[in-house]
C-alpha atoms as a PDB file:
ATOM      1  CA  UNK A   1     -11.105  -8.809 -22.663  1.00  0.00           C
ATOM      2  CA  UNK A   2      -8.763  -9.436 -19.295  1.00  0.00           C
ATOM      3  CA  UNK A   3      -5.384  -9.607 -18.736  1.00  0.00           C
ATOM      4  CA  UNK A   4      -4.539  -9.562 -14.954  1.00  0.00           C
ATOM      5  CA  UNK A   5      -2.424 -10.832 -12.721  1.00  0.00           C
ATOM      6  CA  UNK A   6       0.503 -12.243 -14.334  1.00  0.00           C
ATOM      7  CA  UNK A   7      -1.300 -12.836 -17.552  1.00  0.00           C
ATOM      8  CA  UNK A   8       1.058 -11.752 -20.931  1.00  0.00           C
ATOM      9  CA  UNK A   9       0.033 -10.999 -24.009  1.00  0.00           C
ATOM     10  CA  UNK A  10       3.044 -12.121 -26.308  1.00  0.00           C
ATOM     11  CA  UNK A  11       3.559 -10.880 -29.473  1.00  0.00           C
ATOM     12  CA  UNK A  12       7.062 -11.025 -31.052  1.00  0.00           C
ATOM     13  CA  UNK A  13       8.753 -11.616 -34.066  1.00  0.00           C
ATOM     14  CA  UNK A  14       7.152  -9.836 -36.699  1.00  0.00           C
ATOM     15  CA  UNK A  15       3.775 -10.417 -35.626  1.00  0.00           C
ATOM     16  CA  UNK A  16       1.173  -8.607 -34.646  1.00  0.00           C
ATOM     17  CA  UNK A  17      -2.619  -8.614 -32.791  1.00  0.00           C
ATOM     18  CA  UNK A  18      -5.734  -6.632 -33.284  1.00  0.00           C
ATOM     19  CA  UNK A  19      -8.163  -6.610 -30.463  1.00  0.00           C
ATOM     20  CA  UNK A  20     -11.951  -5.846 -31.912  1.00  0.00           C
ATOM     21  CA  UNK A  21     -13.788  -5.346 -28.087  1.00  0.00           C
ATOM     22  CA  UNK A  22     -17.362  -4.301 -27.636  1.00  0.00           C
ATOM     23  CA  UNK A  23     -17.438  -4.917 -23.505  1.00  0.00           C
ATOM     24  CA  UNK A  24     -15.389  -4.042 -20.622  1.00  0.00           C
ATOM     25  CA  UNK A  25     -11.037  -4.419 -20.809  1.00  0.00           C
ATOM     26  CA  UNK A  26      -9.463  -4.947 -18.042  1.00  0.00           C
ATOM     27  CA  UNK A  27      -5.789  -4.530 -18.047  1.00  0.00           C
ATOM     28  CA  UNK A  28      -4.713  -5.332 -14.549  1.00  0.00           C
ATOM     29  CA  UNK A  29      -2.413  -6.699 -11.947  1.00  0.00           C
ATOM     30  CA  UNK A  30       1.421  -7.245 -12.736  1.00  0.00           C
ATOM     31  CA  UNK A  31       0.430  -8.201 -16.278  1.00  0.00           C
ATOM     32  CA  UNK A  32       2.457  -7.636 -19.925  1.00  0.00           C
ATOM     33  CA  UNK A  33       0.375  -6.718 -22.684  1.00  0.00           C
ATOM     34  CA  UNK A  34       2.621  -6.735 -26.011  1.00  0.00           C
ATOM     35  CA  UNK A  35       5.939  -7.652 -25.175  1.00  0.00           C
ATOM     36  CA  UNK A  36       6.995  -7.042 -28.724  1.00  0.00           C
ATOM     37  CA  UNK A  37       7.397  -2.995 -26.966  1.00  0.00           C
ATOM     38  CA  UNK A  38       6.059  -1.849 -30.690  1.00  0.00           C
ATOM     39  CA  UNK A  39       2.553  -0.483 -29.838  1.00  0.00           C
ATOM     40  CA  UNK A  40       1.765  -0.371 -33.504  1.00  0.00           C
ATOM     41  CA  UNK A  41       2.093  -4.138 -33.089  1.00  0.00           C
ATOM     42  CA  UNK A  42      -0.641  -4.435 -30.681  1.00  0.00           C
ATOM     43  CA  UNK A  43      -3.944  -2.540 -31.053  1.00  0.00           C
ATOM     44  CA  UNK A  44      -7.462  -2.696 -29.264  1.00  0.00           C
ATOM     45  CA  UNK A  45     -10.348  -1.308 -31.010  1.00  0.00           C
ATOM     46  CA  UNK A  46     -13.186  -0.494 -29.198  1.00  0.00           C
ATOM     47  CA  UNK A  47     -16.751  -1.230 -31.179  1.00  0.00           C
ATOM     48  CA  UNK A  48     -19.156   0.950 -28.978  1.00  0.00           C
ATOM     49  CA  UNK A  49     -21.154   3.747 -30.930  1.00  0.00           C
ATOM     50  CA  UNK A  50     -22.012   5.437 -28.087  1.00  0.00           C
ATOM     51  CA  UNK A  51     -20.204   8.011 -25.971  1.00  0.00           C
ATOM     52  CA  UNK A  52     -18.601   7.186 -22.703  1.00  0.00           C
ATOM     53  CA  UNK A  53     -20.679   3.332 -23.794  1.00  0.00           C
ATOM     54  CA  UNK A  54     -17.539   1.434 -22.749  1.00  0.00           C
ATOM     55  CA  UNK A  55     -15.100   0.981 -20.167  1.00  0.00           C
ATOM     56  CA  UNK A  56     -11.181   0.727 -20.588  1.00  0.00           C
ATOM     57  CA  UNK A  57      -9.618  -0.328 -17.498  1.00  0.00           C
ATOM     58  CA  UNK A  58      -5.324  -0.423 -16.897  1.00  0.00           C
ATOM     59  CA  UNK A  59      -4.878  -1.051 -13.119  1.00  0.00           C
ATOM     60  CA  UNK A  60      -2.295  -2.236 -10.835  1.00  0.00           C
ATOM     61  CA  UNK A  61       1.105  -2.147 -12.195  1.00  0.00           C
ATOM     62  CA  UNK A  62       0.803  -3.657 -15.555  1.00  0.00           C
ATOM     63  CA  UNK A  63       2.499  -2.379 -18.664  1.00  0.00           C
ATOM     64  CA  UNK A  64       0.876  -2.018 -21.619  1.00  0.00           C
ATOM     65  CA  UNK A  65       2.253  -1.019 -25.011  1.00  0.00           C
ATOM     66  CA  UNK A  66      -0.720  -0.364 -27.558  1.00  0.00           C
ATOM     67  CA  UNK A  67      -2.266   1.556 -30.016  1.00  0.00           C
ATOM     68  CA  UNK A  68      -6.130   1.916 -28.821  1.00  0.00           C
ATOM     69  CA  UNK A  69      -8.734   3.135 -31.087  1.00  0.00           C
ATOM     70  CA  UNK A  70     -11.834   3.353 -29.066  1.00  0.00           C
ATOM     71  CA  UNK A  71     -13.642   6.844 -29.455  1.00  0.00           C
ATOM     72  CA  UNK A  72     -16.405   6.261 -27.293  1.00  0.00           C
ATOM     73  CA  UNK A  73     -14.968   4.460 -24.341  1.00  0.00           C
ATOM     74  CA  UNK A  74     -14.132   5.912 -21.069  1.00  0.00           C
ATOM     75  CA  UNK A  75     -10.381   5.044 -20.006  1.00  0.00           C
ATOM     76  CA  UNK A  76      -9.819   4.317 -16.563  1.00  0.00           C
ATOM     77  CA  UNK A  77      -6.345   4.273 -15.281  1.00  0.00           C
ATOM     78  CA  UNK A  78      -5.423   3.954 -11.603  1.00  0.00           C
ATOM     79  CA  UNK A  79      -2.726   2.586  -9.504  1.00  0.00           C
ATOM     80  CA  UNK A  80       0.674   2.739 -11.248  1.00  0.00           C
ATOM     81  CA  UNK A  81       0.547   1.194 -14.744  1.00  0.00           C
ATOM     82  CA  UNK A  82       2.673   2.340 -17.216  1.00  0.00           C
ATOM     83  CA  UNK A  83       1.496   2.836 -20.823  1.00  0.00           C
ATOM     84  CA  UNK A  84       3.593   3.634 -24.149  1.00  0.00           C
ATOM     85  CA  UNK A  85       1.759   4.073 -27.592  1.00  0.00           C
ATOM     86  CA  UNK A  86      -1.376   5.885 -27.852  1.00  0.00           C
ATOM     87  CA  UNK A  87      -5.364   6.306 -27.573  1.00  0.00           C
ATOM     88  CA  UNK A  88      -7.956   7.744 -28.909  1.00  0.00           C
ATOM     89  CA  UNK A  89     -10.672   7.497 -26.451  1.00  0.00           C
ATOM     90  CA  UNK A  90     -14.201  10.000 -25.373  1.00  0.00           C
ATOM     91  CA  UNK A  91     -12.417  10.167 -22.029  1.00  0.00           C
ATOM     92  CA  UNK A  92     -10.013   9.557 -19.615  1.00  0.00           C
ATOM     93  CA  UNK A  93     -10.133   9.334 -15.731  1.00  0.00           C
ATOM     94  CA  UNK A  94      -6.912   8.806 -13.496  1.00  0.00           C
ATOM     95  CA  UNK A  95      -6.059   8.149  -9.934  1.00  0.00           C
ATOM     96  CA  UNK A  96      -3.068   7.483  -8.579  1.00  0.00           C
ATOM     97  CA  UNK A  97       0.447   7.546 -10.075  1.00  0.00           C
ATOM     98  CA  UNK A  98       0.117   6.294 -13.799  1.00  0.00           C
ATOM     99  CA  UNK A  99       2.942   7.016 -16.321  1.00  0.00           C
ATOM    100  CA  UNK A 100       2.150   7.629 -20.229  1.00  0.00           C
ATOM    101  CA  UNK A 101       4.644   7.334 -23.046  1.00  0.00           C
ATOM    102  CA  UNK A 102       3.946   8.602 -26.435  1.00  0.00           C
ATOM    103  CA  UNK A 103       5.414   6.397 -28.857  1.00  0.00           C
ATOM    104  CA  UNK A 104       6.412   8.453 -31.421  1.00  0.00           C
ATOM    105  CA  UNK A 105       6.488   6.246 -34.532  1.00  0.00           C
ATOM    106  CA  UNK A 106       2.826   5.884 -34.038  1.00  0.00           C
ATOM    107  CA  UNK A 107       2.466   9.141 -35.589  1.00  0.00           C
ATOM    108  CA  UNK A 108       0.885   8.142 -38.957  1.00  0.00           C
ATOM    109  CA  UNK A 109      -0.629   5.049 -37.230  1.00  0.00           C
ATOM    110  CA  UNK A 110      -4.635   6.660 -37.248  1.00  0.00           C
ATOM    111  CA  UNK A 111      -4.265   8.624 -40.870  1.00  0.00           C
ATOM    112  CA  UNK A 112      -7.469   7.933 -42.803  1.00  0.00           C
ATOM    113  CA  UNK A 113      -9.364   6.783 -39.766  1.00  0.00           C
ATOM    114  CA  UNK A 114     -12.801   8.224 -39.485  1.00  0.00           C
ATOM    115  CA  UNK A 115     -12.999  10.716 -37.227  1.00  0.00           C
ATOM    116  CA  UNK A 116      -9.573  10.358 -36.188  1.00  0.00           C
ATOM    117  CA  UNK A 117      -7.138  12.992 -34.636  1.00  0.00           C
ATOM    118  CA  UNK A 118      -2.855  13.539 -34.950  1.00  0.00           C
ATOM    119  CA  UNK A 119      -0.411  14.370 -32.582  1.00  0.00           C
ATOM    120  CA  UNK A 120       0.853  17.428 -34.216  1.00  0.00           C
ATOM    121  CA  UNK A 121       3.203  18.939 -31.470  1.00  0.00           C
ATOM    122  CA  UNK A 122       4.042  18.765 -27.342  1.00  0.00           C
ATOM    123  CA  UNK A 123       5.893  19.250 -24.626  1.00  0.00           C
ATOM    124  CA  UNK A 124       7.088  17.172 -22.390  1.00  0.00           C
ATOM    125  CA  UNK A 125       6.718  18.589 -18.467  1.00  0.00           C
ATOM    126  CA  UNK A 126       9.989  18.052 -17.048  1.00  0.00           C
ATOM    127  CA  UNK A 127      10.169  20.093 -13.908  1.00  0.00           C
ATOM    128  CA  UNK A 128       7.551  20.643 -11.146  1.00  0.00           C
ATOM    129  CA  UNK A 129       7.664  24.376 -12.238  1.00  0.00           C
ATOM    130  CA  UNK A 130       6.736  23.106 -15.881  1.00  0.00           C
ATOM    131  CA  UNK A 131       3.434  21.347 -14.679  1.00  0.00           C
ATOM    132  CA  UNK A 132       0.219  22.812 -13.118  1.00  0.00           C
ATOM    133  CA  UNK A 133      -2.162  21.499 -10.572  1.00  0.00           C
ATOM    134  CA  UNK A 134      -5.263  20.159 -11.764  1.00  0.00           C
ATOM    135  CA  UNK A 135      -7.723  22.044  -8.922  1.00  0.00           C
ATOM    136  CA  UNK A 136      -5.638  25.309  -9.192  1.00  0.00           C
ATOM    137  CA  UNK A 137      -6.325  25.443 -13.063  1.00  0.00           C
ATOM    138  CA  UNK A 138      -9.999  24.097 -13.393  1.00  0.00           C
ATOM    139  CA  UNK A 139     -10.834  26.158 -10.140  1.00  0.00           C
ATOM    140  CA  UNK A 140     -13.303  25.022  -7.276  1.00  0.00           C
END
């Protein structure tokens, strides 16, 4: 699945779209995905059974507002996209200054999936005294 450049994906109203992908996504450019700005609205779910066996990509500066259910994919994010909703992925590589939103109401949103985990508490870093730099805390 792609949606780059100025591509949208529009869903509004009371409707809704579930993404089933087994291959690469690729959400890139300047593009929309789920103008409806519900994430429960729009999710992608990620069919690979093996770990790190697929590739999420959100590039550029597109916005996406999802729900993705992908366990075993490897999410990409570079550039400056923004992202509200939530993911459940193996893991997650970033570059560059990317911007992540939980959406609270998807709170309930995996109960009952297999293997599935809940937001249960956080805190939001505010400050530059609040946050911590990645090399100082992992170490050389």
């Amino acid at each position: 699945m792609m949606v780059v450049g100025g591509a949208k994906v529009n869903v509004t109203g009371n409707g809704s779209a579930e993404f089933y992908v087994g291959g690469t996504t690729i959400l890139a450019s300047t593009g929309v995905f789920n103008n409806s700005l519900d994430p429960s609205k729009a999710v992608i779910y990620g069919l690979s059974t093996t770990p790190g066996g697929q590739a999420i990509t959100m590039s550029g500066t597109s916005e996406v507002h999802a729900a993705i259910y992908a366990p075993n994919a490897t999410l990409t994010r570079s550039n400056s996209p923004t992202f509200f909703g939530s993911t459940v992925v193996n893991s997650v590589n970033i570059a560059g200054t990317v911007s992540y939103h939980y959406d609270e109401n998807l709170g309930d949103f995996y109960t009952g999936k297999t293997g599935s985990y809940k937001m249960e508490d956080w805190q939001e870093l505010i400050s530059q005294s609040e946050r911590f730099d990645y090399a100082t805390y992992n170490g050389p």
